[in-house]
C-alpha atoms as a PDB file:
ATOM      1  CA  UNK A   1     102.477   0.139 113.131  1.00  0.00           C
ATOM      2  CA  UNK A   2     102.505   0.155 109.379  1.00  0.00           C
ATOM      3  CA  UNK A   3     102.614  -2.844 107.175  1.00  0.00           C
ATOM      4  CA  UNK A   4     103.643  -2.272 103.507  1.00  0.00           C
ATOM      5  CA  UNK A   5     103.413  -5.050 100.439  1.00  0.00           C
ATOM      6  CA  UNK A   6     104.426  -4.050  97.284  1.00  0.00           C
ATOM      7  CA  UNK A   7     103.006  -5.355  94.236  1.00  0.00           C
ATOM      8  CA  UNK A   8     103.685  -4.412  89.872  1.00  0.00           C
ATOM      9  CA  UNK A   9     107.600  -5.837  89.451  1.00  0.00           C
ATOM     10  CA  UNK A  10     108.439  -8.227  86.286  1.00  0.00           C
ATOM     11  CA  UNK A  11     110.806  -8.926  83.620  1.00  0.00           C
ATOM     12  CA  UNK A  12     110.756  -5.871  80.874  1.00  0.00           C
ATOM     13  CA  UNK A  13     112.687  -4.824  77.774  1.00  0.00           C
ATOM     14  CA  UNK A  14     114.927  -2.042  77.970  1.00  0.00           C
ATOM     15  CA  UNK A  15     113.151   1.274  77.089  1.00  0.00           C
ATOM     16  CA  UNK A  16     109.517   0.178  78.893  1.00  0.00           C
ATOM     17  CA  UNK A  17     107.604   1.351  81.441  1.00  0.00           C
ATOM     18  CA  UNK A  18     106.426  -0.774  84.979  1.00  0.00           C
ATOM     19  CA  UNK A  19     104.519   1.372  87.896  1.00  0.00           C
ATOM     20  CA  UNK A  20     105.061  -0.208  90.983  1.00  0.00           C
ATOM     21  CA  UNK A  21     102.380   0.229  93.915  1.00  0.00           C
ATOM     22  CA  UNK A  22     103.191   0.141  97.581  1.00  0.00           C
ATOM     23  CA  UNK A  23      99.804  -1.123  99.876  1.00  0.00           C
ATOM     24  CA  UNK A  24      99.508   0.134 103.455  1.00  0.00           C
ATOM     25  CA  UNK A  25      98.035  -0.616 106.320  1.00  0.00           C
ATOM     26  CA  UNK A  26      97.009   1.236 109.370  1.00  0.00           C
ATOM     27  CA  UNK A  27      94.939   4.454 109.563  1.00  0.00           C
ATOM     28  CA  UNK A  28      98.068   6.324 110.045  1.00  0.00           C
ATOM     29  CA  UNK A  29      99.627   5.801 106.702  1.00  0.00           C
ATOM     30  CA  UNK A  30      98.924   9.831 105.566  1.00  0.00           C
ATOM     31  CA  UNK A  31     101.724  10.562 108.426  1.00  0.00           C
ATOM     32  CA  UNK A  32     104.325   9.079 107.074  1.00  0.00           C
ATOM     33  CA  UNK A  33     106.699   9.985 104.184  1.00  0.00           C
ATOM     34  CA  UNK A  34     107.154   7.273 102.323  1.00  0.00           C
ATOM     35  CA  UNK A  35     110.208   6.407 100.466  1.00  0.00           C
ATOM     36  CA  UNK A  36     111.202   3.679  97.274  1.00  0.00           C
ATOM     37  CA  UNK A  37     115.127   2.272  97.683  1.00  0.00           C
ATOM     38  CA  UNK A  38     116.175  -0.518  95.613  1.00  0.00           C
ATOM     39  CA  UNK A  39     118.764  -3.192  95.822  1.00  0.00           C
ATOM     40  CA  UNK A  40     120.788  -5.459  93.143  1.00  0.00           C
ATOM     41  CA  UNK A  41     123.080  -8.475  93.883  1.00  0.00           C
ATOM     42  CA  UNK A  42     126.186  -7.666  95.900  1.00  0.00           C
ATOM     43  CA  UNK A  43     125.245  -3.819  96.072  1.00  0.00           C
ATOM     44  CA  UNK A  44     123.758  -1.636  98.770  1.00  0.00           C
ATOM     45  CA  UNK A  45     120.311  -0.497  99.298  1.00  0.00           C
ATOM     46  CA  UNK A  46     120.243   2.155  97.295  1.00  0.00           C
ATOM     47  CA  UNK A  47     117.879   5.357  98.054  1.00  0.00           C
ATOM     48  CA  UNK A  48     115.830   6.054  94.552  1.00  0.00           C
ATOM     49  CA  UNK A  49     112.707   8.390  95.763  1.00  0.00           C
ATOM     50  CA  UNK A  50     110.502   9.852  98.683  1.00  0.00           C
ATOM     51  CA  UNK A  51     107.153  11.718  99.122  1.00  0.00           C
ATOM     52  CA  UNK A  52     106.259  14.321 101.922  1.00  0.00           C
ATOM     53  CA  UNK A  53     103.084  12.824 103.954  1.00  0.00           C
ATOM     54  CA  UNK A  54     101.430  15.124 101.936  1.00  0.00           C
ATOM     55  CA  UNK A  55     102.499  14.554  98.862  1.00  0.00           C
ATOM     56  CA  UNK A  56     103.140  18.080  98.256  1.00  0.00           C
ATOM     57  CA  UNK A  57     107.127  17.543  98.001  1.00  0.00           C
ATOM     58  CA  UNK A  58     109.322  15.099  96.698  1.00  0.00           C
ATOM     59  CA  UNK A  59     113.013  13.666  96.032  1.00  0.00           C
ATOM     60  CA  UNK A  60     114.695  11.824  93.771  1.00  0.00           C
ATOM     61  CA  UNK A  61     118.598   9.965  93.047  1.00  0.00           C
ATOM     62  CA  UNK A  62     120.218  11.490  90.478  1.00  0.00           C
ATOM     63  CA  UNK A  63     120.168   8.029  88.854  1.00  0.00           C
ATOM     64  CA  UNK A  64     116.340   8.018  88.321  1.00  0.00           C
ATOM     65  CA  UNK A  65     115.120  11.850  87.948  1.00  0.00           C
ATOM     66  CA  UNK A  66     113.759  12.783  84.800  1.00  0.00           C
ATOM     67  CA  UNK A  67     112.268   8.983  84.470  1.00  0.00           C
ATOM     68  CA  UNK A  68     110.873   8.047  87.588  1.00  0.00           C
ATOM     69  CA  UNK A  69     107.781   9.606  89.618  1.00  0.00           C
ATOM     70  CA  UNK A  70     106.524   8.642  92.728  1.00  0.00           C
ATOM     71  CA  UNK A  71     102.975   9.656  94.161  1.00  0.00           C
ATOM     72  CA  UNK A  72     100.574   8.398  96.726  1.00  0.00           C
ATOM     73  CA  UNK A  73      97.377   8.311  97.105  1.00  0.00           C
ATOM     74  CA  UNK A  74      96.401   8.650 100.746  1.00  0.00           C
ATOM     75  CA  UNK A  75      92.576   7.916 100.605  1.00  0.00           C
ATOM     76  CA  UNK A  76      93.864   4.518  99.087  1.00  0.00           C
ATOM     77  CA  UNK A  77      96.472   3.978 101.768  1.00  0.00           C
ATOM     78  CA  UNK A  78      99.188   3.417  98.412  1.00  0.00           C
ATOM     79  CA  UNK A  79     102.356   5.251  97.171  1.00  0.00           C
ATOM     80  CA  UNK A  80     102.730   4.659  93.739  1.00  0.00           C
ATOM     81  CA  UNK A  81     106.697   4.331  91.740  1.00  0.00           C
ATOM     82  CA  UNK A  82     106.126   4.926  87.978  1.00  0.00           C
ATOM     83  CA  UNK A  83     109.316   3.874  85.972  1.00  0.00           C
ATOM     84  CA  UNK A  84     109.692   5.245  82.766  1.00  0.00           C
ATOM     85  CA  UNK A  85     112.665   4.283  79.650  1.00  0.00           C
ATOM     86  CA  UNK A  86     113.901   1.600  82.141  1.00  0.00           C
ATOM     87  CA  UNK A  87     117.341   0.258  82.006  1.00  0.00           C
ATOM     88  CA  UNK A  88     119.114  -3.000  82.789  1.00  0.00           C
ATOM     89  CA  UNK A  89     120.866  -1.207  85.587  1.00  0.00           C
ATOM     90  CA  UNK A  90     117.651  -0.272  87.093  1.00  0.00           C
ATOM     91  CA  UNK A  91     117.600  -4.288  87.809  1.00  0.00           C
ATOM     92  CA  UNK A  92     117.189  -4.666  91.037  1.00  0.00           C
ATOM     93  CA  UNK A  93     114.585  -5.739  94.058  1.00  0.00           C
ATOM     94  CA  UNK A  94     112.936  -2.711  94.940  1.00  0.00           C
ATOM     95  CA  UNK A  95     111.755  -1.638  98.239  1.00  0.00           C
ATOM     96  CA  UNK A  96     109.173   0.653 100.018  1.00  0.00           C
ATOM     97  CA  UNK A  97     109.603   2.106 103.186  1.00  0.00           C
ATOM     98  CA  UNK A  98     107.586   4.413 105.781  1.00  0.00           C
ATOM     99  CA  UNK A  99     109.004   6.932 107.850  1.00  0.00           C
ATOM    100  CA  UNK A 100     108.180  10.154 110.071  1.00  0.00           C
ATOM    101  CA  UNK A 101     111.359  12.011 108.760  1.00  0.00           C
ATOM    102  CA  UNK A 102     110.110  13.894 105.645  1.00  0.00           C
ATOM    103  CA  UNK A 103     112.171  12.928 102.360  1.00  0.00           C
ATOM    104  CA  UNK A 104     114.410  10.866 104.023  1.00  0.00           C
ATOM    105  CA  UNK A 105     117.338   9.645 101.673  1.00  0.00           C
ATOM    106  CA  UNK A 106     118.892   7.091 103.908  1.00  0.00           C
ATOM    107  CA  UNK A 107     117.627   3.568 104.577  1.00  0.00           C
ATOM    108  CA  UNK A 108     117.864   4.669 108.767  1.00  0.00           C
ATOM    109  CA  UNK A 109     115.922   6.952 108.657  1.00  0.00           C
ATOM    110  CA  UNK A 110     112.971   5.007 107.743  1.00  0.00           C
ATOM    111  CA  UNK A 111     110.777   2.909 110.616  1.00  0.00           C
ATOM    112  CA  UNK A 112     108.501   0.081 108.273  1.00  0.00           C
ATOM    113  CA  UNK A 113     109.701  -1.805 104.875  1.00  0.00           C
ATOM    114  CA  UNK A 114     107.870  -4.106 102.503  1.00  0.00           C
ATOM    115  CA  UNK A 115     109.181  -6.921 101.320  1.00  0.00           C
ATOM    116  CA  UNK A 116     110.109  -6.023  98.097  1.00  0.00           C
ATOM    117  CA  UNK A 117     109.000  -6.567  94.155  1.00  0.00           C
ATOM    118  CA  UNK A 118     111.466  -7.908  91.746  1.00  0.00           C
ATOM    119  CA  UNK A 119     112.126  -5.180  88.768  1.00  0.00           C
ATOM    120  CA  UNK A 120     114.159  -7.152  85.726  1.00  0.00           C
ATOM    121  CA  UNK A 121     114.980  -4.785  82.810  1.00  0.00           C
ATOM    122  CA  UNK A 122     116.679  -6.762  79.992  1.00  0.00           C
ATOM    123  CA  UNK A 123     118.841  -5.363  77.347  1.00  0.00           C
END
C-alpha cells in the first residue's frame, strides 16, 4: 500500500517556474515508478511524466518536454515535478501516481494516486 499527497501548486504568471513534490508512504515506495498526469475542467487525465523506480529512466508528453523534469528522491520517499516557462494551458489539477509498470503513460496502468495540487498559470 502506498499513500501519496502532493504538495507546491498555486496561482503563477505565465513564463514562471513551480516544483511540485509528491510525499510517500510505505517502505516500498523505491519499487514503484512513479508517474505525474494532470487534469483541467471538462478534459481527460492527461499523462505529463514518469520515472523508472530507479530513477535512472524517464518519459515525458510531448506537451511538457524541454520544460518539465521530474526526479525522485528515494531516501526521502518523494518524486519531485519541476515546471519550467509555464503556460496557461498547463492549468490544470495535477496528479501523482505509483505504479509497478515502469514509465507507464496511461492512467491504468498505475495502482495508488494522490489527491492532487492545483497548478494556475495566468496569462
Amino acid at each position: 500500500q502506498v499513500q501519496l499527497v502532493e504538495s507546491g501548486g498555486g496561482l503563477v504568471q505565465a513564463g514562471d517556474s513551480l516544483r511540485l513534490s509528491c510525499a510517500a508512504s510505505g517502505r516500498t515506495f523505491s519499487l514503484y515508478g512513479m508517474g505525474w498526469f494532470r487534469q483541467a475542467p471538462g478534459k481527460e487525465r492527461e499523462f505529463i511524466a514518469a520515472i523508472s523506480w530507479s530513477g535512472g529512466s524517464t518519459s515525458y508528453a510531448d506537451s511538457v518536454k524541454g520544460r518539465f523534469t521530474i526526479s525522485r528522491d528515494n531516501a526521502a520517499n518523494t518524486v519531485y515535478l519541476q515546471m519550467n516557462s509555464l503556460k496557461p494551458e498547463d492549468t490544470a489539477v495535477y496528479y501523482c501516481a505509483a505504479g509497478l509498470l515502469v514509465l507507464g503513460v496511461k492512467a491504468g496502468q498505475y495502482d495508488y494516486w494522490g489527491q492532487g495540487t492545483q497548478v494556475t498559470v495566468s496569462s
